[in-house]
Protein backbone atom coordinates (compact mmCIF):
# COMPACT_ATOMS: atom_id res chain seq x y z
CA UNK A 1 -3.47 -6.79 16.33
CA UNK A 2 -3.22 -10.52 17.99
CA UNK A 3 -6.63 -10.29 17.88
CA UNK A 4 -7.08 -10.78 14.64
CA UNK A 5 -6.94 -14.79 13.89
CA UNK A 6 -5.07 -15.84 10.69
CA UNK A 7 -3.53 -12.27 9.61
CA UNK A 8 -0.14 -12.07 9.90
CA UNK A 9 1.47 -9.62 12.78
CA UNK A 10 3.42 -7.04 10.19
CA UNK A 11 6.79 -6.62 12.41
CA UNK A 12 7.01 -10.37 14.31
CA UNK A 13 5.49 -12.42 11.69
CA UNK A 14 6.49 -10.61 8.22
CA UNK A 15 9.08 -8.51 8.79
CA UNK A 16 11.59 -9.69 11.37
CA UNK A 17 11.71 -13.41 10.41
CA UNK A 18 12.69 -11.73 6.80
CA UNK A 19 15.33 -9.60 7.83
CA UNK A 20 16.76 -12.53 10.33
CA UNK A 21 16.83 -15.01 7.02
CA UNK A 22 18.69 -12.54 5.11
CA UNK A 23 22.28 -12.54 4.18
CA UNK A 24 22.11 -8.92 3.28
CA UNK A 25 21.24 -7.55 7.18
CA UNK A 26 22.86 -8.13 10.36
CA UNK A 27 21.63 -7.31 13.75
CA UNK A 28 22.74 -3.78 13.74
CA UNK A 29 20.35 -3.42 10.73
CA UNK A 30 17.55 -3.98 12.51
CA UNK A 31 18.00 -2.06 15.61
CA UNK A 32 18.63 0.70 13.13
CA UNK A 33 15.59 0.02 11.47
CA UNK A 34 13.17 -0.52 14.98
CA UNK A 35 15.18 3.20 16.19
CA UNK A 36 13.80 4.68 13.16
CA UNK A 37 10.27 3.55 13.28
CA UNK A 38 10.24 4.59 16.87
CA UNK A 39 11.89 7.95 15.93
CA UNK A 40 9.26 7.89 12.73
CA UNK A 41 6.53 7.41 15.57
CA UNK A 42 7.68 9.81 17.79
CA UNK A 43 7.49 12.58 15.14
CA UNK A 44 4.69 12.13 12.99
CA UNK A 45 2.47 10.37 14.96
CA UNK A 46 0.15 13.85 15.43
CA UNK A 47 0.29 14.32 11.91
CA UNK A 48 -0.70 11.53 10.69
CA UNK A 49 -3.88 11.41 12.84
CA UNK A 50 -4.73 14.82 11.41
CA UNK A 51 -3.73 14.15 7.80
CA UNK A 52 -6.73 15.30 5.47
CA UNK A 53 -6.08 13.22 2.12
CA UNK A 54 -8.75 15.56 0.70
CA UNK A 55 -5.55 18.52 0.23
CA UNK A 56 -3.79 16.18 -2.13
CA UNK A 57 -6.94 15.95 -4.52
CA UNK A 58 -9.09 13.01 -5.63
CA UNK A 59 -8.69 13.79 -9.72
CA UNK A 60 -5.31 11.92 -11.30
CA UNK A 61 -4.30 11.78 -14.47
CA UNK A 62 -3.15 8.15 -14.38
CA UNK A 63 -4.98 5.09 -13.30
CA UNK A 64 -4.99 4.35 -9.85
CA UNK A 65 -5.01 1.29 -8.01
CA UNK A 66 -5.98 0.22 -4.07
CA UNK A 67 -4.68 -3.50 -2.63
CA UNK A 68 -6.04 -3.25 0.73
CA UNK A 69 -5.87 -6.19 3.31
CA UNK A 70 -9.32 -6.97 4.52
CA UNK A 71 -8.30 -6.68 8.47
CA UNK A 72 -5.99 -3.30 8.04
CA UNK A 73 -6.07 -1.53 11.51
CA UNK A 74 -3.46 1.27 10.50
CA UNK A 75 -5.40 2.44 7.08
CA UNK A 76 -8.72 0.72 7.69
CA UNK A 77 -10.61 -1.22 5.16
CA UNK A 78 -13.70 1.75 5.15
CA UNK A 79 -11.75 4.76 4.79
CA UNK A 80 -9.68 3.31 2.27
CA UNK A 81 -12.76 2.47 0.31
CA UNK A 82 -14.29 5.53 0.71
CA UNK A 83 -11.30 7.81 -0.36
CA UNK A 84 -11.32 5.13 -3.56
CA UNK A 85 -14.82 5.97 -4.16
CA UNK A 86 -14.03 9.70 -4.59
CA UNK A 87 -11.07 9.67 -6.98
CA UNK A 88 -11.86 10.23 -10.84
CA UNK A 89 -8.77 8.73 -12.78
CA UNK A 90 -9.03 7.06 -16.34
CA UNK A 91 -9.20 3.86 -14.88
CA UNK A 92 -9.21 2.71 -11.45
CA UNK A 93 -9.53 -0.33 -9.33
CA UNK A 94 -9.49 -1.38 -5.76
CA UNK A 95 -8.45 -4.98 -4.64
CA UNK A 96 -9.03 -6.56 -1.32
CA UNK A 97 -6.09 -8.68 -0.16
CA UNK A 98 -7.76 -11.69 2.16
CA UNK A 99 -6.51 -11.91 5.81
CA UNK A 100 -4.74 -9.04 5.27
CA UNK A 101 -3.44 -6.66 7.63
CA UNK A 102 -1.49 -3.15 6.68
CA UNK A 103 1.78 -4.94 4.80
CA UNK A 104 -0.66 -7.20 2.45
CA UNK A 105 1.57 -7.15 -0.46
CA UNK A 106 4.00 -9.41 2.31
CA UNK A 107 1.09 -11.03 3.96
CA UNK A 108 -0.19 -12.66 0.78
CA UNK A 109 2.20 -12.06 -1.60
CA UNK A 110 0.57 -14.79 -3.99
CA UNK A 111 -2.99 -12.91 -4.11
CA UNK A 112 -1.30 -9.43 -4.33
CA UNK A 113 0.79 -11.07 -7.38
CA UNK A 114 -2.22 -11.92 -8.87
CA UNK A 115 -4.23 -8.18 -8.63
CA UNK A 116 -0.59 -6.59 -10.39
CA UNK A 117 -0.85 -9.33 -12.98
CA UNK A 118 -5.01 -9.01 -13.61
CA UNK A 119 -5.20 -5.57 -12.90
CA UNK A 120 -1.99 -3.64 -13.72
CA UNK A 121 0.18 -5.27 -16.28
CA UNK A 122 -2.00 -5.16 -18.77
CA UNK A 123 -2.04 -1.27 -18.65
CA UNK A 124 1.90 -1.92 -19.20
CA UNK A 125 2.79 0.17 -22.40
CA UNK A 126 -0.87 1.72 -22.85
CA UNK A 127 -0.86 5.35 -22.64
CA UNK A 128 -3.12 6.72 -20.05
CA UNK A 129 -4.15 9.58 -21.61
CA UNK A 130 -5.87 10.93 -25.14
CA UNK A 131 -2.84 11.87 -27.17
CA UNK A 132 -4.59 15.37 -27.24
CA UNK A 133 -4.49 15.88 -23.76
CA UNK A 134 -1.21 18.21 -23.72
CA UNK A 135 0.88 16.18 -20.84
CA UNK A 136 3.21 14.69 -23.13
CA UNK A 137 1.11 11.27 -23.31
CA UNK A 138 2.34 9.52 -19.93
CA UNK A 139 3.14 5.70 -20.21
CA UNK A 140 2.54 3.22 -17.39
């Protein structure tokens, strides 16, 4: 992941200096939080090598958004695109987050502002189905 010139590192460049600066967490809080994505890790590591996104469908009933960062090593930027490509939902959209690695809403918060505000908000309040369509017409 140092590799990777300009995109943040998601634990020693995003996350720790964020949970040092805040009032609301204390050392203890993040050696229980490092112990749980180790015990995470240790766990579901196997599965989620093997986990086929194809069982939980690719047709949704609501729109359906992607913000992927560009230089994502955990989901990467292909697969994501190409599971995108294969869901049918009344609208959709998928946003590439520059210099970007897996946590780009924390990475570039500014651009991934900017995709909820162009792309999502203004579904705010819009049904997202045909009142007809018999599922109680779901609001975003």
């Amino acid at each position: 992941m140092r590799a990777i010139r300009g995109v943040p590192n998601m634990i020693m460049d995003l996350m720790l200096p964020s949970m040092l600066a805040s009032p609301d967490h204390t050392i203890g809080d993040l050696v229980a939080i490092f112990r749980g994505m180790t015990h995470s890790l240790d766990h579901l590591f196997d599965e989620l090598m093997t986990f086929d996104f194809s069982r939980i469908g690719t047709a949704f009933d609501v729109p359906f958004f992607i913000f992927q960062g560009d230089t994502d090593l955990f989901t990467p930027f292909g697969a994501a695109r190409s599971f995108f490509d294969r869901i049918e939902a009344p609208r959709k959209s998928f946003a590439v987050i520059r210099n970007a690695g897996h946590l780009a809403c924390f990475a570039r918060p500014g651009q991934f502002l900017e995709e909820l505000v162009g792309k999502v908000l203004p579904l705010a309040g819009q049904p997202s189905l045909p009142a007809d369509a018999g599922r109680g017409g779901a609001v975003v």
